[in-house]
PDB file of N, CA and C in Angstrom:
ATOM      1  N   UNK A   1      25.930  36.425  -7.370  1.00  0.00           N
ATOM      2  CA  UNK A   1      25.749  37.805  -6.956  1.00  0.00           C
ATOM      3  C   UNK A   1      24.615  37.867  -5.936  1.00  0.00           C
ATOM      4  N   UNK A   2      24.699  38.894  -4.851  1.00  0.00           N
ATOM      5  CA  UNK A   2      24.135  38.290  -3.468  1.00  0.00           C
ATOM      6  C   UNK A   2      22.925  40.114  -3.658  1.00  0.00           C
ATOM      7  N   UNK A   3      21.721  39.894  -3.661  1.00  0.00           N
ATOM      8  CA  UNK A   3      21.195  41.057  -3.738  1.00  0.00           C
ATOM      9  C   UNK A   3      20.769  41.212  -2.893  1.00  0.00           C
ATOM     10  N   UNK A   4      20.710  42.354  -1.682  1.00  0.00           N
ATOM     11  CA  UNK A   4      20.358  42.676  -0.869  1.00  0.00           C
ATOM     12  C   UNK A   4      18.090  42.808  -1.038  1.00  0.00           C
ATOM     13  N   UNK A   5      17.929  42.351  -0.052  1.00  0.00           N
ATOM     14  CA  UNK A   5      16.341  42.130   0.168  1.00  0.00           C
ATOM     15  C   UNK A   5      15.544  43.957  -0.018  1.00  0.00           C
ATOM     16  N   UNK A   6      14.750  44.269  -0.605  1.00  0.00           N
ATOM     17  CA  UNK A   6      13.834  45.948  -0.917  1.00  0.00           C
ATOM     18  C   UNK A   6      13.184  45.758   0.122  1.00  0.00           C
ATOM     19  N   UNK A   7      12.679  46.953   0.852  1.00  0.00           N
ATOM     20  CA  UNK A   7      11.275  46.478   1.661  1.00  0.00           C
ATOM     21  C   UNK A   7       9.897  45.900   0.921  1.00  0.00           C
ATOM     22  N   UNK A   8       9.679  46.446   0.116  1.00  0.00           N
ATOM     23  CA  UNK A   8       8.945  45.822  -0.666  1.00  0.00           C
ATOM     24  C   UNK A   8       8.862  44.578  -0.743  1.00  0.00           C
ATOM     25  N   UNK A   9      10.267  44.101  -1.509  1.00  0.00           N
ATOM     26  CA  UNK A   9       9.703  42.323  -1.280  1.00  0.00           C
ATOM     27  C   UNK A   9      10.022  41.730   0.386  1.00  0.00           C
ATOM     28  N   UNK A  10      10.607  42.442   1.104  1.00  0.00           N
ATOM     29  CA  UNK A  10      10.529  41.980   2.814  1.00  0.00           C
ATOM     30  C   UNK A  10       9.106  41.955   2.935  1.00  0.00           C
ATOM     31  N   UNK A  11       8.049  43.083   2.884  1.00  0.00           N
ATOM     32  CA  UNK A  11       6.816  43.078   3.222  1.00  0.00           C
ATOM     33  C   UNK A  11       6.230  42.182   2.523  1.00  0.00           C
ATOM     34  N   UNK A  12       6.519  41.517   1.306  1.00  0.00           N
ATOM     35  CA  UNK A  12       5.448  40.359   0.508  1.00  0.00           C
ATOM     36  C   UNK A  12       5.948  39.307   1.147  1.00  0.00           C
ATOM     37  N   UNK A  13       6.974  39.314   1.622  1.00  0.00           N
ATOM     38  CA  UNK A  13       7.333  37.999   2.608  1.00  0.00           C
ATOM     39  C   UNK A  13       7.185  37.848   4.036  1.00  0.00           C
ATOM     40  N   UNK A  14       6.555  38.590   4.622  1.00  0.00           N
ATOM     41  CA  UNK A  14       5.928  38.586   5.851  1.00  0.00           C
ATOM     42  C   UNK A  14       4.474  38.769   5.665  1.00  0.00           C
ATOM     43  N   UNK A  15       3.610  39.012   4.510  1.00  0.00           N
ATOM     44  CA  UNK A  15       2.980  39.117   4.202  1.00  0.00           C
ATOM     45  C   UNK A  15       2.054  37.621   3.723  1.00  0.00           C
ATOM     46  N   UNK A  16       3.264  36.775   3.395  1.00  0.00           N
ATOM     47  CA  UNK A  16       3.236  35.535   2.846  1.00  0.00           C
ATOM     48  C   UNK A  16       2.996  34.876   3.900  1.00  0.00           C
ATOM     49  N   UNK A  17       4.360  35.039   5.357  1.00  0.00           N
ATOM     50  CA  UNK A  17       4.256  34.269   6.336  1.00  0.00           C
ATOM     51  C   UNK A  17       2.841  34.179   7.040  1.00  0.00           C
ATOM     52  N   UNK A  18       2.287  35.636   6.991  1.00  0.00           N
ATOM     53  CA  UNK A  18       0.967  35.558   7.772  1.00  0.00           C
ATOM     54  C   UNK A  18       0.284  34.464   7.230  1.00  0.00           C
ATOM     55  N   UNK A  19       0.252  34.421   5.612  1.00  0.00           N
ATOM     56  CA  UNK A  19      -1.225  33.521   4.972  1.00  0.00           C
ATOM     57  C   UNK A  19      -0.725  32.312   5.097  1.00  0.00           C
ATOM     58  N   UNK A  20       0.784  31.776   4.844  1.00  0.00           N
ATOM     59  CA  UNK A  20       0.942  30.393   4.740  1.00  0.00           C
ATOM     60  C   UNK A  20       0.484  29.579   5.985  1.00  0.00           C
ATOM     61  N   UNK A  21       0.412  29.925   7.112  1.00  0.00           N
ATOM     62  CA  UNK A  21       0.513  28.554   8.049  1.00  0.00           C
ATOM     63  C   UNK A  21      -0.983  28.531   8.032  1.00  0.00           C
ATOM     64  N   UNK A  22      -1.856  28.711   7.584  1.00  0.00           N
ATOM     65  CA  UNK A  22      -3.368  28.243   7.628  1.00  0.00           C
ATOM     66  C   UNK A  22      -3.478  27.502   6.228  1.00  0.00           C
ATOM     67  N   UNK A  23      -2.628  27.319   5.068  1.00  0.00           N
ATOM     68  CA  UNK A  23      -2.788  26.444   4.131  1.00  0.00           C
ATOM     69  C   UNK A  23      -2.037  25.390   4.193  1.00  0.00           C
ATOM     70  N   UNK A  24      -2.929  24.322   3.228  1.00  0.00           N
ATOM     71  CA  UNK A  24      -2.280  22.997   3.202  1.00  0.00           C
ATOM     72  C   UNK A  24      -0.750  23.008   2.303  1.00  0.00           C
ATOM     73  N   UNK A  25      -0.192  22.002   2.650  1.00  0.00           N
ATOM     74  CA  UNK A  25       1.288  22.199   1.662  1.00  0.00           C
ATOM     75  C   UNK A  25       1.685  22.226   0.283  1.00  0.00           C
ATOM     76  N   UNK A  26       0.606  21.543  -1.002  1.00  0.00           N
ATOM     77  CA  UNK A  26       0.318  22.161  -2.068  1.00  0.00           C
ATOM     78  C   UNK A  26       0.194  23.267  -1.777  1.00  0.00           C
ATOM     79  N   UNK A  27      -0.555  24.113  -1.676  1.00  0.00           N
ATOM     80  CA  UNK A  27      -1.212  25.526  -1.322  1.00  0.00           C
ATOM     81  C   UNK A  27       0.261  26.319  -1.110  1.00  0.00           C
ATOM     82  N   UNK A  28       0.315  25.960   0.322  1.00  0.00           N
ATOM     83  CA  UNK A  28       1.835  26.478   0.954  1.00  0.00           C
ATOM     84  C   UNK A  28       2.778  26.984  -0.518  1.00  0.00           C
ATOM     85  N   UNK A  29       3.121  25.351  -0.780  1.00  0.00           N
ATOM     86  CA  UNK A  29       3.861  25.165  -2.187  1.00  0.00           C
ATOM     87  C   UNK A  29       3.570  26.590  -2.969  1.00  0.00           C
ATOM     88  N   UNK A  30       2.521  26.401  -3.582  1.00  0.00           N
ATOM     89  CA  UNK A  30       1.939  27.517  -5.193  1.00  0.00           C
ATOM     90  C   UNK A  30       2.151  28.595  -4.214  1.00  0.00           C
ATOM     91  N   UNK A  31       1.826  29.018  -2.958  1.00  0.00           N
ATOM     92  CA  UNK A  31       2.312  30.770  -2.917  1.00  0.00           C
ATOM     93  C   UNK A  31       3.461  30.949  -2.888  1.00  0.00           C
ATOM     94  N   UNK A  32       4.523  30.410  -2.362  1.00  0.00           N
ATOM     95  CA  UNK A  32       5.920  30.313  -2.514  1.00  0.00           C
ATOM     96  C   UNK A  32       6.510  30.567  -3.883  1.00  0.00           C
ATOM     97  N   UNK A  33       5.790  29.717  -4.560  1.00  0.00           N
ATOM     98  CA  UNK A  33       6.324  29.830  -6.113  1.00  0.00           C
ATOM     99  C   UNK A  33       5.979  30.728  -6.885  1.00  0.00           C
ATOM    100  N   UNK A  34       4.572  31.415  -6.611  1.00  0.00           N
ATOM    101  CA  UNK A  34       4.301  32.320  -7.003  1.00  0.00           C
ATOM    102  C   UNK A  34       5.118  33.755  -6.787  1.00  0.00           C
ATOM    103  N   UNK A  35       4.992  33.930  -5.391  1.00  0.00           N
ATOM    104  CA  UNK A  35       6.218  35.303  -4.805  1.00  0.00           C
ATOM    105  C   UNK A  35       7.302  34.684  -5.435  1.00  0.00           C
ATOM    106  N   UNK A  36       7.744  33.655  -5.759  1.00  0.00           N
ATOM    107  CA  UNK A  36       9.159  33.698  -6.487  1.00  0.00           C
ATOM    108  C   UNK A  36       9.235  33.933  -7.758  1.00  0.00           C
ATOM    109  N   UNK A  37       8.075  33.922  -8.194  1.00  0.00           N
ATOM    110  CA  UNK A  37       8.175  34.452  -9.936  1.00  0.00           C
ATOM    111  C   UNK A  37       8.160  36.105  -9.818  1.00  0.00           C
ATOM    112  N   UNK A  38       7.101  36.510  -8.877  1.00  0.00           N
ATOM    113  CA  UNK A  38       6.968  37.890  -9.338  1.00  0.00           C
ATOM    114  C   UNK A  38       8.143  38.859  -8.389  1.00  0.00           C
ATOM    115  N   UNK A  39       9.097  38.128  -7.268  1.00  0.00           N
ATOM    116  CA  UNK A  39      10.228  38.679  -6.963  1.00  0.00           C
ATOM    117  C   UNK A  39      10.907  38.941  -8.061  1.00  0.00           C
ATOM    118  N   UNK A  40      11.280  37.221  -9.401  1.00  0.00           N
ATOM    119  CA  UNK A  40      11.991  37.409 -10.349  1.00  0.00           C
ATOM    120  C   UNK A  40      11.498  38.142 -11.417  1.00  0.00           C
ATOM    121  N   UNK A  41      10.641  38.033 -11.459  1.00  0.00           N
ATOM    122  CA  UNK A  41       9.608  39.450 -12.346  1.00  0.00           C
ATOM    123  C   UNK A  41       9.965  40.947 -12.160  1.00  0.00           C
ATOM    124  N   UNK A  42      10.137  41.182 -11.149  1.00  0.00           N
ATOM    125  CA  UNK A  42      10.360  42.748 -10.409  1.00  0.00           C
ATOM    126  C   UNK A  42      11.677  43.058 -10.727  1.00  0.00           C
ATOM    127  N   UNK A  43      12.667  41.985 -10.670  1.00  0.00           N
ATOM    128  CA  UNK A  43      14.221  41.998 -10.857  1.00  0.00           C
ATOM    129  C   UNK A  43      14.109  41.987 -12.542  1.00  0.00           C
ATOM    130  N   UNK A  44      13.952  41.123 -13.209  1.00  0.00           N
ATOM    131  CA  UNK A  44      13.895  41.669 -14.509  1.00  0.00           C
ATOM    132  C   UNK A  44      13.234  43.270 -14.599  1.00  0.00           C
ATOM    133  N   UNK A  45      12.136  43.757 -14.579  1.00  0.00           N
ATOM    134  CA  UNK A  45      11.996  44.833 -14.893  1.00  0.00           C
ATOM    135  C   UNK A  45      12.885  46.240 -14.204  1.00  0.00           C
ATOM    136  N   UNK A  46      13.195  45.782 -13.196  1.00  0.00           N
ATOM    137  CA  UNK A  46      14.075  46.480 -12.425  1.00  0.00           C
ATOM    138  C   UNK A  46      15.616  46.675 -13.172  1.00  0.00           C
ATOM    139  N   UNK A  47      15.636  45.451 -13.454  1.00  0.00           N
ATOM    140  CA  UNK A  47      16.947  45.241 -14.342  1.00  0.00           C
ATOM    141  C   UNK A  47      18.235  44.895 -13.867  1.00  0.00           C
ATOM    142  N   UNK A  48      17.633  44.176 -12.649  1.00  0.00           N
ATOM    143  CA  UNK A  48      18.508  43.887 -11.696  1.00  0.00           C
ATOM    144  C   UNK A  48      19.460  42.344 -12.109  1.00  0.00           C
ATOM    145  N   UNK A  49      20.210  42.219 -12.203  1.00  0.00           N
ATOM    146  CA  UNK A  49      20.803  41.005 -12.714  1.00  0.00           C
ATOM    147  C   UNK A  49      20.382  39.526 -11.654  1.00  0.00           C
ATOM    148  N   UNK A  50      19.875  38.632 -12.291  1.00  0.00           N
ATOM    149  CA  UNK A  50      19.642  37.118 -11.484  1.00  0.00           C
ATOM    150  C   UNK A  50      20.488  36.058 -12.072  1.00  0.00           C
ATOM    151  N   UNK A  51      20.218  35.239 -11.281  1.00  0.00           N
ATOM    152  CA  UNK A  51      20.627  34.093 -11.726  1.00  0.00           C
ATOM    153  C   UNK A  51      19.715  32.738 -11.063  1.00  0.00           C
ATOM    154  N   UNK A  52      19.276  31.488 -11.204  1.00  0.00           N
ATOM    155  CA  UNK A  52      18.987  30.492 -11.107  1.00  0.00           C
ATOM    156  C   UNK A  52      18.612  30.623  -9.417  1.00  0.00           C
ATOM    157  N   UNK A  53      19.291  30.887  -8.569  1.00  0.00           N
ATOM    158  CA  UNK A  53      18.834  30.980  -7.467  1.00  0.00           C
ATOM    159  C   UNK A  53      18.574  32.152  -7.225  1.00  0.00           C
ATOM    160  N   UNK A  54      18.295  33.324  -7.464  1.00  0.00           N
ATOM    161  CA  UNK A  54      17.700  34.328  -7.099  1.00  0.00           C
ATOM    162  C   UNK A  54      16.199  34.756  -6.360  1.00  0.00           C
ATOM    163  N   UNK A  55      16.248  34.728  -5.449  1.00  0.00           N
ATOM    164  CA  UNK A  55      15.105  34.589  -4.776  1.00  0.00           C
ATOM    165  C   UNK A  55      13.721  33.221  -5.104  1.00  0.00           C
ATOM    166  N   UNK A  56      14.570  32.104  -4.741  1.00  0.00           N
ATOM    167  CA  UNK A  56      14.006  30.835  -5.280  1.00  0.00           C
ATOM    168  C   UNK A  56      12.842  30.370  -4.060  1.00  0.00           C
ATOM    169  N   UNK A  57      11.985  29.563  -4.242  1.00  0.00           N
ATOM    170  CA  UNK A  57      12.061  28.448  -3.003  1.00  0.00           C
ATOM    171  C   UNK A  57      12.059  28.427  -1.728  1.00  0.00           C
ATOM    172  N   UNK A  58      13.473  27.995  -2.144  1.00  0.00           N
ATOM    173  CA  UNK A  58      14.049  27.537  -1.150  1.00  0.00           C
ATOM    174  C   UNK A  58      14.554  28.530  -0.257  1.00  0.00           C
ATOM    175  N   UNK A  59      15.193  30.081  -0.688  1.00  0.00           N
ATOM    176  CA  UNK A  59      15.664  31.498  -0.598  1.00  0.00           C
ATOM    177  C   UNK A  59      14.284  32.129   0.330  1.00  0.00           C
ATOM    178  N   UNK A  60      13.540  31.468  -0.268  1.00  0.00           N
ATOM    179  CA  UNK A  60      11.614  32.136   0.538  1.00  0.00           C
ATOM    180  C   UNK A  60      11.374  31.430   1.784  1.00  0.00           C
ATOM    181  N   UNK A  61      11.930  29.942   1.619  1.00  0.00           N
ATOM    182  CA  UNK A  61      11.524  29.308   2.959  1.00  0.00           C
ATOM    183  C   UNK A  61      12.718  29.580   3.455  1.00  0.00           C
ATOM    184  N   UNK A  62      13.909  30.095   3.391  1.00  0.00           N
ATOM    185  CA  UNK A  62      14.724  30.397   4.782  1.00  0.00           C
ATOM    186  C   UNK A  62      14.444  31.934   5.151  1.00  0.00           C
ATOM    187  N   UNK A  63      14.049  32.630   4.113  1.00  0.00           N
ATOM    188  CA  UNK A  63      13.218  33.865   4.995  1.00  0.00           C
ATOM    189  C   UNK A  63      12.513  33.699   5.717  1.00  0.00           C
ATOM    190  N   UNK A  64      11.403  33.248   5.319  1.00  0.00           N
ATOM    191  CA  UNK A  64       9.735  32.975   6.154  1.00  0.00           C
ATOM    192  C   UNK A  64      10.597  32.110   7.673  1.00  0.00           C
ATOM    193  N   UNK A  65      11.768  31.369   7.562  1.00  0.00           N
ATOM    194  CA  UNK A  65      12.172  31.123   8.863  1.00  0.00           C
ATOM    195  C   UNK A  65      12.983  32.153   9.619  1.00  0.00           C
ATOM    196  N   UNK A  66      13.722  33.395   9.069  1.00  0.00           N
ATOM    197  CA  UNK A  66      13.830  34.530   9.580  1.00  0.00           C
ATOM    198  C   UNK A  66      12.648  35.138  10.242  1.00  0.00           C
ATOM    199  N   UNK A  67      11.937  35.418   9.166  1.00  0.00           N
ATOM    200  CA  UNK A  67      10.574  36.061   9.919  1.00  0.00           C
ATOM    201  C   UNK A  67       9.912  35.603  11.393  1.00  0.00           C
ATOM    202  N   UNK A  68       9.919  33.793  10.880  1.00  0.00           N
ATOM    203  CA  UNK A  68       9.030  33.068  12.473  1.00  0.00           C
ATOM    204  C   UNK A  68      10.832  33.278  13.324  1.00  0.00           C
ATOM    205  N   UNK A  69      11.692  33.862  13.230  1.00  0.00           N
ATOM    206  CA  UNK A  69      12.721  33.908  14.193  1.00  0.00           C
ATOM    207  C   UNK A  69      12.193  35.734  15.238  1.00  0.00           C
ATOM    208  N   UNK A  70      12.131  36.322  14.375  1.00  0.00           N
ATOM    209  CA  UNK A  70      11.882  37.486  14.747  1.00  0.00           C
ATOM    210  C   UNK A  70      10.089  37.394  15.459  1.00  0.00           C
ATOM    211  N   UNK A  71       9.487  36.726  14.714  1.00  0.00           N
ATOM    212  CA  UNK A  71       8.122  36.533  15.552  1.00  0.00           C
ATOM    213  C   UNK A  71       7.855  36.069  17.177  1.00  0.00           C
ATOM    214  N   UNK A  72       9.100  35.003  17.355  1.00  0.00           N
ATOM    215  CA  UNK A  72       9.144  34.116  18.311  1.00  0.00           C
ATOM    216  C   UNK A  72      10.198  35.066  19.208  1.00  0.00           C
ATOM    217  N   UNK A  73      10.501  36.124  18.470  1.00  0.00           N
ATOM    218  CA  UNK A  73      11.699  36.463  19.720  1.00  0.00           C
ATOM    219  C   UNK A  73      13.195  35.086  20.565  1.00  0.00           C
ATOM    220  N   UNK A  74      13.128  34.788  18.853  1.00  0.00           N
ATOM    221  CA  UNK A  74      14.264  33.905  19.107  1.00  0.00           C
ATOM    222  C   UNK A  74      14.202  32.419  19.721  1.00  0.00           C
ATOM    223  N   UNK A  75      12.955  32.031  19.517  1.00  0.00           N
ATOM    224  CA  UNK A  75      12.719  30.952  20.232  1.00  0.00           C
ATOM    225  C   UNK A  75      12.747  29.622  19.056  1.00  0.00           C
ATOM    226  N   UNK A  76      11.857  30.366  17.762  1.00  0.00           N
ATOM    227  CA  UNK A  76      11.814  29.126  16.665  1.00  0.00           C
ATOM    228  C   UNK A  76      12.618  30.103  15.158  1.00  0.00           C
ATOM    229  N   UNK A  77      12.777  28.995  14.692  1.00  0.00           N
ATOM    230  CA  UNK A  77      12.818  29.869  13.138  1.00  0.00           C
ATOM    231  C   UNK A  77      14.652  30.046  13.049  1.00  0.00           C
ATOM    232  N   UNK A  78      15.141  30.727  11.822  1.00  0.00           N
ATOM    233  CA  UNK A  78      16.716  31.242  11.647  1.00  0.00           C
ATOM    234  C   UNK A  78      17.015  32.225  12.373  1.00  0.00           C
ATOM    235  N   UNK A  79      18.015  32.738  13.204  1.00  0.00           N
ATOM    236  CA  UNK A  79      18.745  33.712  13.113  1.00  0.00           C
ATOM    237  C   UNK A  79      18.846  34.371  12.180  1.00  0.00           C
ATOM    238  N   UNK A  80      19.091  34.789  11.126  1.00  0.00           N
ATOM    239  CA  UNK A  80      19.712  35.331  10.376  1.00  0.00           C
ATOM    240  C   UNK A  80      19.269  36.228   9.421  1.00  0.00           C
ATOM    241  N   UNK A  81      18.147  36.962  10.149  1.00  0.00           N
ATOM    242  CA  UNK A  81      17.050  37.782   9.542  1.00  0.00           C
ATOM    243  C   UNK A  81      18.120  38.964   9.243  1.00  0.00           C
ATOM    244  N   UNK A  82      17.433  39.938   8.307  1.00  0.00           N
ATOM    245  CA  UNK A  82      17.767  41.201   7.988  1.00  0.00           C
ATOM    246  C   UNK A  82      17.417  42.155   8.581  1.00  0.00           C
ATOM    247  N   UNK A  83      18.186  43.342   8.400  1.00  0.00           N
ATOM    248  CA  UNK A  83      17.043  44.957   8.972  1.00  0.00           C
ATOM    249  C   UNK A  83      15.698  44.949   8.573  1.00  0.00           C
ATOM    250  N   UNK A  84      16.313  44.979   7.268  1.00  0.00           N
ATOM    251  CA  UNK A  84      14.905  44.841   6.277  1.00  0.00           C
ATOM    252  C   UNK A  84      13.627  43.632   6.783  1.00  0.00           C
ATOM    253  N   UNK A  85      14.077  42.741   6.952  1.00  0.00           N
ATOM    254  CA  UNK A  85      12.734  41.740   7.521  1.00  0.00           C
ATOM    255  C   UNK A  85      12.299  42.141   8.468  1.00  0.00           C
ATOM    256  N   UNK A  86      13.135  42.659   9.493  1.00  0.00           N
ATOM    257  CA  UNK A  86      12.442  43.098  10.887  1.00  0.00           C
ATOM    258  C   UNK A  86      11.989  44.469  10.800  1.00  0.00           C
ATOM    259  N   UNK A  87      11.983  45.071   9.668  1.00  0.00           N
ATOM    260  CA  UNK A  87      11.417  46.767   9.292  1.00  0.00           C
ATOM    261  C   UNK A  87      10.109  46.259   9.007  1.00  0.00           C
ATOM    262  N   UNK A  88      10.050  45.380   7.950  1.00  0.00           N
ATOM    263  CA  UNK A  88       8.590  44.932   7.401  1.00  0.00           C
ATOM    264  C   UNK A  88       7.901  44.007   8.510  1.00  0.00           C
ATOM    265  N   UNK A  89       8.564  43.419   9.233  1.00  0.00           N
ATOM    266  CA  UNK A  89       7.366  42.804  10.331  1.00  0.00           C
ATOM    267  C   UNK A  89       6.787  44.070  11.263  1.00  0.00           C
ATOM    268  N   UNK A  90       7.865  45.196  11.660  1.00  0.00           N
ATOM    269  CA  UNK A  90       7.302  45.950  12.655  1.00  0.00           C
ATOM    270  C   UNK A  90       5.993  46.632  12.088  1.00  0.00           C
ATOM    271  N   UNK A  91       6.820  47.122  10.693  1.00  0.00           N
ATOM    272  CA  UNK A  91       5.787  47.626   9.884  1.00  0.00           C
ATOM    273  C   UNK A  91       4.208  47.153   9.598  1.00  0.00           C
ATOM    274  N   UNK A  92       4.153  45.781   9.885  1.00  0.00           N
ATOM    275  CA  UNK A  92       2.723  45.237   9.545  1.00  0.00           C
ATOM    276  C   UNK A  92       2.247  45.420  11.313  1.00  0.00           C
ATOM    277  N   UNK A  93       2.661  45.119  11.898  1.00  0.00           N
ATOM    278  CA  UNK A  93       2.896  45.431  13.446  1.00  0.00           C
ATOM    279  C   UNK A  93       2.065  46.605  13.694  1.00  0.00           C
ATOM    280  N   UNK A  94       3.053  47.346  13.579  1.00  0.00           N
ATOM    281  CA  UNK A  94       2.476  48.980  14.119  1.00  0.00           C
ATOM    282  C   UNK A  94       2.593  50.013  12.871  1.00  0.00           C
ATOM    283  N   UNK A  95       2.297  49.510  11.709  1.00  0.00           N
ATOM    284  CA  UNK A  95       1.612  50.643  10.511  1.00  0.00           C
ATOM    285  C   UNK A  95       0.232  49.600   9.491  1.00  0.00           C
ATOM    286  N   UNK A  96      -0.431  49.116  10.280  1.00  0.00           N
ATOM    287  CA  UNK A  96      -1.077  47.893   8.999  1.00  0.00           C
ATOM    288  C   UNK A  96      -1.435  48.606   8.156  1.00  0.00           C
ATOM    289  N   UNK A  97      -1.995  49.658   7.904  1.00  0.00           N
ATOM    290  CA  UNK A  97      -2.519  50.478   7.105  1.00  0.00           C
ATOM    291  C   UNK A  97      -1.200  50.773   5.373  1.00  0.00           C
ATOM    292  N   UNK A  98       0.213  50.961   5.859  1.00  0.00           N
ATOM    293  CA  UNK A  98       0.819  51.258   5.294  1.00  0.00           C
ATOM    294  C   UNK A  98       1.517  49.679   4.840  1.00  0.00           C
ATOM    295  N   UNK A  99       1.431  49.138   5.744  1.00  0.00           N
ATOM    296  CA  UNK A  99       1.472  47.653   4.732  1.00  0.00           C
ATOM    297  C   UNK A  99       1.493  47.192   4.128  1.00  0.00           C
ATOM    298  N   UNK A 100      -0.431  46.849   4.294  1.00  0.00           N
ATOM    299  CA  UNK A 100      -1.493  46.634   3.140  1.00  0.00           C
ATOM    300  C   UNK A 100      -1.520  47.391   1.805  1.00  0.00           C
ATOM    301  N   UNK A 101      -1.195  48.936   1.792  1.00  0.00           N
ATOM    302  CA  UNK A 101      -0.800  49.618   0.970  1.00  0.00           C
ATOM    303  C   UNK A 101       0.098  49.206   0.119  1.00  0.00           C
ATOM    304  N   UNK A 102       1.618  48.854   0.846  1.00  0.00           N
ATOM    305  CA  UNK A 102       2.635  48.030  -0.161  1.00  0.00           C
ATOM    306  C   UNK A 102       2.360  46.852  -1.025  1.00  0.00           C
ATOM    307  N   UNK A 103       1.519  45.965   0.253  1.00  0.00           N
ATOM    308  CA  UNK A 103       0.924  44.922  -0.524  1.00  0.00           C
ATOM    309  C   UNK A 103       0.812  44.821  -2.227  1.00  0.00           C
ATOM    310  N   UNK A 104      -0.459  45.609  -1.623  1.00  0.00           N
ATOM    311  CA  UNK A 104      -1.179  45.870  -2.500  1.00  0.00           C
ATOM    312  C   UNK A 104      -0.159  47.054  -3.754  1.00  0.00           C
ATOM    313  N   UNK A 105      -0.029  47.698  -3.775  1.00  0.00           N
ATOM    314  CA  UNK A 105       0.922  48.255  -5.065  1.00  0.00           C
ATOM    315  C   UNK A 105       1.818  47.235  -5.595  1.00  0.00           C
ATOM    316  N   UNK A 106       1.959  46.292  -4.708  1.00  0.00           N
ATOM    317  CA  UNK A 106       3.150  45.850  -5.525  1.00  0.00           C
ATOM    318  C   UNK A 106       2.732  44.573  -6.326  1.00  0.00           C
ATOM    319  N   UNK A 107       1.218  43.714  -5.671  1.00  0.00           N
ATOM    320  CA  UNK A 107       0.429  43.328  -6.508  1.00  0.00           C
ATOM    321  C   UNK A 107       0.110  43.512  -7.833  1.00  0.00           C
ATOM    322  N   UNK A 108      -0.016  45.270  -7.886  1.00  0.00           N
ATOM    323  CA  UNK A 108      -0.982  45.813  -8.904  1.00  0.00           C
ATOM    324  C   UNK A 108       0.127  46.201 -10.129  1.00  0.00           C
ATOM    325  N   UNK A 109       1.500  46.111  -9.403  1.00  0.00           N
ATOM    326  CA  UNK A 109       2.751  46.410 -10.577  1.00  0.00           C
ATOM    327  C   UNK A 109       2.924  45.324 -11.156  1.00  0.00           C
ATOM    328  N   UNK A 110       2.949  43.857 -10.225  1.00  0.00           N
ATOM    329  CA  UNK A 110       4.310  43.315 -11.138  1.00  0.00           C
ATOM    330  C   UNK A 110       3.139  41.908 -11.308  1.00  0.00           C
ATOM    331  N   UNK A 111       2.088  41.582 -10.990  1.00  0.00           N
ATOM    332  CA  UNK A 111       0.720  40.250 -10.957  1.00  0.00           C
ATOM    333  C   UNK A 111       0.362  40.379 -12.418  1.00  0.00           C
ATOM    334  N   UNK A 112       0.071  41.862 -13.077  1.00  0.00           N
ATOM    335  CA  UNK A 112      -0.470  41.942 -13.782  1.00  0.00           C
ATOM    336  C   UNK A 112       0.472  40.730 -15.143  1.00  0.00           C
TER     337      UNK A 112
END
């Protein structure tokens, strides 16, 4: 079952892309895995049905290569970005304020 991407978790994943390329690849690694627990965290409480690959990994690193697609203006990264990814990049773009805001709420819902 194929679940369409929230802005919410679009923005924790462009959010991600910003911090990852200044960490080492352990590092890299644990935030990846982390946004993938509390994506699957959000879907349980949401009550959204998963399965085994549901926003895994591997599902995070072909986003984050959507994202550097839309960053590069098509030069590096996937094709195959969403509305939604390119809502949340503009959004950090030209609203940071409202962003950081998402960020942050959605931290404070589903971390705890």
């Amino acid at each position: 079952m194929k679940v369409k991407w929230h802005l919410e978790e679009a923005v924790m994943l462009v959010d991600l892309y910003r911090r990852v390329e200044e960490l080492d690849a352990n590092t890299r690694q644990q935030e990846m895995e982390k946004l993938s627990f509390l994506l699957n965290k959000r879907a349980k409480i949401l009550q959204i049905p998963i399965d085994d690959k549901f926003r895994n990994v591997n599902g995070i690193i072909m986003q984050l290569e959507n994202i550097r697609y839309i960053e590069t203006k098509g030069t590096e990264g996937l094709s195959a970005f969403s509305k939604v990814a390119q809502e949340a990049y503009q959004l950090n773009s030209e609203m940071p304020e409202v962003f950081k805001r998402i960020v942050q709420e959605f931290k404070e819902k589903y971390e705890i």
